[in-house]
C-alpha atoms as a PDB file:
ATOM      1  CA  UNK A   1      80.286  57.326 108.630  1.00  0.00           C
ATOM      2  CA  UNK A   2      82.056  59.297 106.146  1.00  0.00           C
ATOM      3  CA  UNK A   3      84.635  62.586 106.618  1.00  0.00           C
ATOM      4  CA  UNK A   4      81.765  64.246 105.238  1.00  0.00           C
ATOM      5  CA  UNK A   5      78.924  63.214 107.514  1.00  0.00           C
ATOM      6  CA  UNK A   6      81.833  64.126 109.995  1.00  0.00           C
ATOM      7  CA  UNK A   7      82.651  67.590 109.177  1.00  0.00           C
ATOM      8  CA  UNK A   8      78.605  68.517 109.638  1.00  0.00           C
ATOM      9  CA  UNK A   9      79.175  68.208 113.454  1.00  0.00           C
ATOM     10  CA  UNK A  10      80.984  71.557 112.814  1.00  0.00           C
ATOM     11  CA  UNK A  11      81.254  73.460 114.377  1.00  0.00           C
ATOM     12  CA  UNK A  12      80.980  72.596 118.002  1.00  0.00           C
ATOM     13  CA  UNK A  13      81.010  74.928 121.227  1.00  0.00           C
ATOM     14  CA  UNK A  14      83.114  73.401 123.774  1.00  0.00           C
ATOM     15  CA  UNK A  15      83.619  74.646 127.423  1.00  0.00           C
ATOM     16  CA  UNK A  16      87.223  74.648 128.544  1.00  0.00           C
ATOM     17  CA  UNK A  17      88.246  73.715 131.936  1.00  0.00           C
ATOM     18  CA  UNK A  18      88.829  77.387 133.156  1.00  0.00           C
ATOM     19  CA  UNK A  19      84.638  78.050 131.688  1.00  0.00           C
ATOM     20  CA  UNK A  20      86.179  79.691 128.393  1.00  0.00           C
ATOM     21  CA  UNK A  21      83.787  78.721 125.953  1.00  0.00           C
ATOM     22  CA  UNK A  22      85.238  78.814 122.184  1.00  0.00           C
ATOM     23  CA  UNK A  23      84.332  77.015 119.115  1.00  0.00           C
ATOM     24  CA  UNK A  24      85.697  74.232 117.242  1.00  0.00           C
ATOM     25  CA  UNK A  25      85.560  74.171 113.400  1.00  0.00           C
ATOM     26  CA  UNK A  26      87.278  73.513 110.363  1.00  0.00           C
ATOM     27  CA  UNK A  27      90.086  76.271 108.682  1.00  0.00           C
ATOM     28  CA  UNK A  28      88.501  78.643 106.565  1.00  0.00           C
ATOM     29  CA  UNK A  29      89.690  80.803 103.487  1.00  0.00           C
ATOM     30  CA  UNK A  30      88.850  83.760 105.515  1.00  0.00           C
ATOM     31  CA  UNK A  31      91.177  82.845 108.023  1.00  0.00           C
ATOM     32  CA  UNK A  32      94.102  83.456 106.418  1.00  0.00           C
ATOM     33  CA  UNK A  33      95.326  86.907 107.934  1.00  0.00           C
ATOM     34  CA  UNK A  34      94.144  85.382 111.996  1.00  0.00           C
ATOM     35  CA  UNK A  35      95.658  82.006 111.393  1.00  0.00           C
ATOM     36  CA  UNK A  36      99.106  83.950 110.313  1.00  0.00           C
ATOM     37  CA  UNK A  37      98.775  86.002 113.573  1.00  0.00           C
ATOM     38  CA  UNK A  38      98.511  82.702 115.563  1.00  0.00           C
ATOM     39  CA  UNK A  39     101.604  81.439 114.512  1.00  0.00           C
ATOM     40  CA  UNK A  40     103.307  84.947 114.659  1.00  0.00           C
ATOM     41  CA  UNK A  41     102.560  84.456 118.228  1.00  0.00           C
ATOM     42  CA  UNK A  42     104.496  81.411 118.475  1.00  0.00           C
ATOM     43  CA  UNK A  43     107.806  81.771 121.114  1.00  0.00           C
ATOM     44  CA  UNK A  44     110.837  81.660 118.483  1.00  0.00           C
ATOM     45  CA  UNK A  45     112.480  78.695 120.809  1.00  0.00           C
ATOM     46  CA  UNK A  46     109.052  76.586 119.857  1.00  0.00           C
ATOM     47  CA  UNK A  47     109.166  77.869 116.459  1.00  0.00           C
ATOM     48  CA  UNK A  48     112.705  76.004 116.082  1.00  0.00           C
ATOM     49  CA  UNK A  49     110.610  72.550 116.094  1.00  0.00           C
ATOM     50  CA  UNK A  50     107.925  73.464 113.565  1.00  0.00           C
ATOM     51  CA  UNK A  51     108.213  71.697 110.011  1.00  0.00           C
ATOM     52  CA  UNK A  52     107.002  74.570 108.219  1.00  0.00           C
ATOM     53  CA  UNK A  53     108.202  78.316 108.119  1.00  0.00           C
ATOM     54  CA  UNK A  54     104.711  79.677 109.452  1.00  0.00           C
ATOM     55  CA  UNK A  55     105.864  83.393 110.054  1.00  0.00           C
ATOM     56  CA  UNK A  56     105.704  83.253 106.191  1.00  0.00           C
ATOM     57  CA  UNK A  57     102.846  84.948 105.053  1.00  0.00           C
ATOM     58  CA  UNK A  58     102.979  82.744 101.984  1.00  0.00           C
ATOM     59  CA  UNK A  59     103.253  79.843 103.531  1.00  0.00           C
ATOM     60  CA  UNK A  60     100.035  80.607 105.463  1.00  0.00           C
ATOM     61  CA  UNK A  61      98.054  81.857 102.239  1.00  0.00           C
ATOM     62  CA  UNK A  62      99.052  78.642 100.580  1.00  0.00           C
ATOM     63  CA  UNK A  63      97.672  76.180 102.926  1.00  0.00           C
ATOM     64  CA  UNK A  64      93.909  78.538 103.260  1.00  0.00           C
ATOM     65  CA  UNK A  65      93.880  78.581  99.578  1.00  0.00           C
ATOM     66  CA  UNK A  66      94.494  75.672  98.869  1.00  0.00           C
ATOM     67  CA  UNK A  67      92.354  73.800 100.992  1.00  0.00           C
ATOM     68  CA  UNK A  68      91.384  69.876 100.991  1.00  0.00           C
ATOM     69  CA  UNK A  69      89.963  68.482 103.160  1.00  0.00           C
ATOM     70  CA  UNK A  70      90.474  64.821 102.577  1.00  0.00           C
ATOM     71  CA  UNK A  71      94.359  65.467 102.713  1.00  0.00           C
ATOM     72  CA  UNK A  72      94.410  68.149 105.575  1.00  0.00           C
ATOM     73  CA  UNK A  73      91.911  68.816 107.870  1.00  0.00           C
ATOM     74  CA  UNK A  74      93.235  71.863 109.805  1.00  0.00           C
ATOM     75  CA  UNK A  75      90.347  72.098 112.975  1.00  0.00           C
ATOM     76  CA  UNK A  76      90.984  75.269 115.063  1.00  0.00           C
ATOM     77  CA  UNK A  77      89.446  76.197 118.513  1.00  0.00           C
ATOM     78  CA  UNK A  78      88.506  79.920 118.097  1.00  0.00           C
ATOM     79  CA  UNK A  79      87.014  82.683 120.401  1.00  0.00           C
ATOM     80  CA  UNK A  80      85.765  85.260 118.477  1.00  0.00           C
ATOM     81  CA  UNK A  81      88.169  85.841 115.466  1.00  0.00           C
ATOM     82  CA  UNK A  82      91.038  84.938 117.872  1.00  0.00           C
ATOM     83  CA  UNK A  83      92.693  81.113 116.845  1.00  0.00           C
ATOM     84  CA  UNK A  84      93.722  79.639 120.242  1.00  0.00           C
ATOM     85  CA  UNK A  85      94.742  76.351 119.270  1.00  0.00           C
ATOM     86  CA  UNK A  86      95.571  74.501 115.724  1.00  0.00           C
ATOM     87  CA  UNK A  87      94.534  70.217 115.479  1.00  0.00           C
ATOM     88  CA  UNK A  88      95.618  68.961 111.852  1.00  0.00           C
ATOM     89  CA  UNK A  89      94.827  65.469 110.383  1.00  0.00           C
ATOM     90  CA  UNK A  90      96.966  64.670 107.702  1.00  0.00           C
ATOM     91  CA  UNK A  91      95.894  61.755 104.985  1.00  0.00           C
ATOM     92  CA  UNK A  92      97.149  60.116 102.348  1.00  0.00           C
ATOM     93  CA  UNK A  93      94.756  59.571  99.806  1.00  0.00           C
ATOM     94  CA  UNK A  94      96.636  57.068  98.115  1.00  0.00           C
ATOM     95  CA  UNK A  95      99.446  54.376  98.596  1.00  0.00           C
ATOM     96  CA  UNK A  96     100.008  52.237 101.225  1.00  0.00           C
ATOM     97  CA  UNK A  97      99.707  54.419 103.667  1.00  0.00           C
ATOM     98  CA  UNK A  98      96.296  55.433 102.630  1.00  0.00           C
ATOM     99  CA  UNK A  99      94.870  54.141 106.147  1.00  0.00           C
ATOM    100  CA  UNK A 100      96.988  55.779 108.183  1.00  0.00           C
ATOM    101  CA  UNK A 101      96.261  59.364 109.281  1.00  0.00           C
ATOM    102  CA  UNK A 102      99.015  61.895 110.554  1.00  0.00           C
ATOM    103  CA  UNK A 103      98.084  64.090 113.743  1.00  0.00           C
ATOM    104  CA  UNK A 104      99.669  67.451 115.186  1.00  0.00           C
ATOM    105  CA  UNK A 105      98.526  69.937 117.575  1.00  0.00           C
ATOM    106  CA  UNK A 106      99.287  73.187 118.588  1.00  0.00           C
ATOM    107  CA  UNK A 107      98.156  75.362 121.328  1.00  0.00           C
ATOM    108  CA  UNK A 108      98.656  79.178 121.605  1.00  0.00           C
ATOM    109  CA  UNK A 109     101.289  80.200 125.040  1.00  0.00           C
ATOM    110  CA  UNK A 110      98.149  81.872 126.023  1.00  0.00           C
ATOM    111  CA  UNK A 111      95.578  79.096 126.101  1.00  0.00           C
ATOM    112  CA  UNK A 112      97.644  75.905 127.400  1.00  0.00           C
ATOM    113  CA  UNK A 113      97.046  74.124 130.583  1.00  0.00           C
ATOM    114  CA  UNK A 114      92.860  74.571 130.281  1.00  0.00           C
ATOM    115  CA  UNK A 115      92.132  71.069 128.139  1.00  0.00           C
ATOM    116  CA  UNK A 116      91.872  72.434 124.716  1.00  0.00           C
ATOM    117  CA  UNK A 117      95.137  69.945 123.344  1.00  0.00           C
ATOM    118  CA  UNK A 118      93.206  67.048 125.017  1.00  0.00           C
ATOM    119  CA  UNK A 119      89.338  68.136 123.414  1.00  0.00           C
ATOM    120  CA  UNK A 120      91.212  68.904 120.291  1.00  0.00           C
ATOM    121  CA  UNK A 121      92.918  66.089 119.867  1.00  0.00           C
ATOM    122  CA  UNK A 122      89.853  64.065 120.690  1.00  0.00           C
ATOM    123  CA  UNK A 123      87.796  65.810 118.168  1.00  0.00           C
ATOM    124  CA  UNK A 124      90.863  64.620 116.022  1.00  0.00           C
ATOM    125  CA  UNK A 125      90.614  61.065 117.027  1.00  0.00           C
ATOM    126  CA  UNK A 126      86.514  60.814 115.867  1.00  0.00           C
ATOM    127  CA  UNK A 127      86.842  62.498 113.001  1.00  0.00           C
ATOM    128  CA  UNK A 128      89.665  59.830 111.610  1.00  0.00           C
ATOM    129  CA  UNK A 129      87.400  57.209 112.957  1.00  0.00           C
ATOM    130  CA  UNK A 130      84.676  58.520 111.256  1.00  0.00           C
ATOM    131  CA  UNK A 131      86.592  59.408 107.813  1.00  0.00           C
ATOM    132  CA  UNK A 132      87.540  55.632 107.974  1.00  0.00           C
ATOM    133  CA  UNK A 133      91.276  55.612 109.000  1.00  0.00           C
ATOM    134  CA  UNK A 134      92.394  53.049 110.966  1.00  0.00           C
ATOM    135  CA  UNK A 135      95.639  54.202 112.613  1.00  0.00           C
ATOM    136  CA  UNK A 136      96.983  57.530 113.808  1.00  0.00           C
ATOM    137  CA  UNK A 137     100.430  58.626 113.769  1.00  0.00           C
ATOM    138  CA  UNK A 138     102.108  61.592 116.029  1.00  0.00           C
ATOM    139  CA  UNK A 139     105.787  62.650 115.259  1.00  0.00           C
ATOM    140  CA  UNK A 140     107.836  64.886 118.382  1.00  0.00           C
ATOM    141  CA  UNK A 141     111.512  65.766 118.894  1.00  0.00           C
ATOM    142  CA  UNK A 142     112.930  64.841 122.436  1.00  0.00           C
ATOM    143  CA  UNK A 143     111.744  67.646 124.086  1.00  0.00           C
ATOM    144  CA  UNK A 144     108.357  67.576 123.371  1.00  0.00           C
ATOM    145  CA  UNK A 145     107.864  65.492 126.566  1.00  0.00           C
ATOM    146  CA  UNK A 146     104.634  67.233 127.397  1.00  0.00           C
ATOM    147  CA  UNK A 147     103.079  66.997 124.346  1.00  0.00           C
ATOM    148  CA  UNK A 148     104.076  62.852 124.069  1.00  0.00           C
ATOM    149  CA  UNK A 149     102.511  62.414 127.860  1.00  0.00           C
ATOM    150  CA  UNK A 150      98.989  64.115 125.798  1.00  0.00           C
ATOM    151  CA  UNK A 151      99.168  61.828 122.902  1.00  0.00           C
ATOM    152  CA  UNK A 152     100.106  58.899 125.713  1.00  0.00           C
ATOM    153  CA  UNK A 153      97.016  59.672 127.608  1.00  0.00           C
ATOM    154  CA  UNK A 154      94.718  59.472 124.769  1.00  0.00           C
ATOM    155  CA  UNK A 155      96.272  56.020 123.885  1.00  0.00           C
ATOM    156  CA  UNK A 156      98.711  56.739 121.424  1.00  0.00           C
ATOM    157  CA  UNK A 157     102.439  54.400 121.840  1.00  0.00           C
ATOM    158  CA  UNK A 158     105.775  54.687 121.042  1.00  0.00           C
ATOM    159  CA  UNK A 159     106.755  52.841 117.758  1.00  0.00           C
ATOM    160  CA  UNK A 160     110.206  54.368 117.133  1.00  0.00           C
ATOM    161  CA  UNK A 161     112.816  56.746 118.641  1.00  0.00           C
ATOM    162  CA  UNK A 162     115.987  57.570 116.773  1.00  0.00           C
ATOM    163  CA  UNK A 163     118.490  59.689 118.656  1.00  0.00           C
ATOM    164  CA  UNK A 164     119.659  63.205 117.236  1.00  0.00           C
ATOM    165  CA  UNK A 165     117.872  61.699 113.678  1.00  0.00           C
ATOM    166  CA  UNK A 166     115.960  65.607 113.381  1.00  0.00           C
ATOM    167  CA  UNK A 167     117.398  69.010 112.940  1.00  0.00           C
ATOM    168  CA  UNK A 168     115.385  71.978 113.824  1.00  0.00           C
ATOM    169  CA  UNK A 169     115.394  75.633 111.892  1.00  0.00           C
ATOM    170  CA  UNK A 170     119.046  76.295 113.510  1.00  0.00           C
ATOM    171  CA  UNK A 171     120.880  72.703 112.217  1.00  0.00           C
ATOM    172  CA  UNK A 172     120.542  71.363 115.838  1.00  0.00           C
ATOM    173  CA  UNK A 173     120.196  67.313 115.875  1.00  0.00           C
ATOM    174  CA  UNK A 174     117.147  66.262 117.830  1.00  0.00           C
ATOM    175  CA  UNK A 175     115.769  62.809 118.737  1.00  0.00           C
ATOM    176  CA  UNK A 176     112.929  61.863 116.429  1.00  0.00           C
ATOM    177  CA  UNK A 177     109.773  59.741 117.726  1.00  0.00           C
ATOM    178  CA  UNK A 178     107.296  58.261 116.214  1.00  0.00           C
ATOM    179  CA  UNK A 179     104.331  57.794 117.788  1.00  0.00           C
ATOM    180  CA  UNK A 180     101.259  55.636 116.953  1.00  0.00           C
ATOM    181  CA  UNK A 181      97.570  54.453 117.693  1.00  0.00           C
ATOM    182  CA  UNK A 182      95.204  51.887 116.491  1.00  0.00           C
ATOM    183  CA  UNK A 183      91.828  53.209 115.927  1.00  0.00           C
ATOM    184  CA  UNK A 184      89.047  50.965 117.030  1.00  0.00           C
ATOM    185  CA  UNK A 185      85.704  51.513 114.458  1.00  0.00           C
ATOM    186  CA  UNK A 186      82.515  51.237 115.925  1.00  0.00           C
ATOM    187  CA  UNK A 187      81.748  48.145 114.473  1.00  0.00           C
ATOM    188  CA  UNK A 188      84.564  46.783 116.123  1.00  0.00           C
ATOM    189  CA  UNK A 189      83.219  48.165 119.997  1.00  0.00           C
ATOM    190  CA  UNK A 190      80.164  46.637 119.307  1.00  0.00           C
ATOM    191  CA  UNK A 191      81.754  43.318 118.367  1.00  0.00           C
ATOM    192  CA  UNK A 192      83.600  43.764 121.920  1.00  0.00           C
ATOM    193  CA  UNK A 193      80.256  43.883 123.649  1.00  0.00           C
END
């Protein structure tokens, strides 16, 4: 399977554990003013730990301009024309770290604790399967202990901590960790059987 054939599963209705049904698809250009609003909506102390300065509308337009695909696949849960929750797969298309994919995953305040991270982040997980990838990598700070017990639970491992080795918005030192998972293909499962 190909990234392509992948992307036609989209989009999907999923049911969340609280029987909020929303739908899972890829970022749009149309998006652009709703996906700003998401991350306007992000608390300021989580905001601190973001890589990129998302309250920026240009920052926003940039990335729904601009988009590929085959190097970012942004793949929101949405309800309506409200974003509740942000998956990206990041890819280099070159280099030799072409076969390893990138993952993050954000959740709106309003929408955690109901399964989306986990359904996300397995839609995530299939789609790099499917696009050929053959490892996953998830960076955190310290604190995101919450977030690294997800990413734990849908097999990812530790590969590397470095104490106070990050500084958020403010110039604060962090601990970085790197994160990591070996993608099984399904030729692989079947030679398991």
């Amino acid at each position: 399977m190909s990234l392509e054939s992948a992307l036609e599963e989209f989009p999907k209705t999923v049911r969340l554990k609280d029987g909020t049904d929303c739908e899972f698809r890829p970022l749009r250009a149309d998006d652009e003013k709703n996906f700003h609003e998401f991350f306007l909506d992000v608390p300021e102390r989580e905001r601190l730990f973001l890589k990129h300065r998302v309250t920026e509308p240009e920052v926003i337009r940039q990335w729904c301009q601009s988009i590929d695909y085959g190097r970012n696949l942004p793949l929101l849960a949405v309800a309506g024309k409200r974003i509740l929750a942000d998956a990206t797969l990041h890819q280099q298309l070159g280099g030799w770290k072409r076969q390893i994919g990138r993952v993050s995953v954000f959740v709106h305040k309003d929408y955690r604790g109901r399964g989306l991270a986990r359904a996300l982040l397995a839609e995530i997980i299939e789609t790099a399967r499917s696009a050929g990838l053959e490892r996953l990598e998830a960076e955190f700070i310290g604190e995101q202990s919450a977030a690294m017990k997800l990413f734990a639970h849908a097999g990812f491992t530790e590969l590397m901590r470095q104490p106070d080795y990050v500084k958020d918005m403010q110039a604060l030192a962090h601990d970085y960790i790197l994160m990591g998972l070996e993608l099984v293909t399904d030729e692989e499962y079947a030679g398991m059987a």
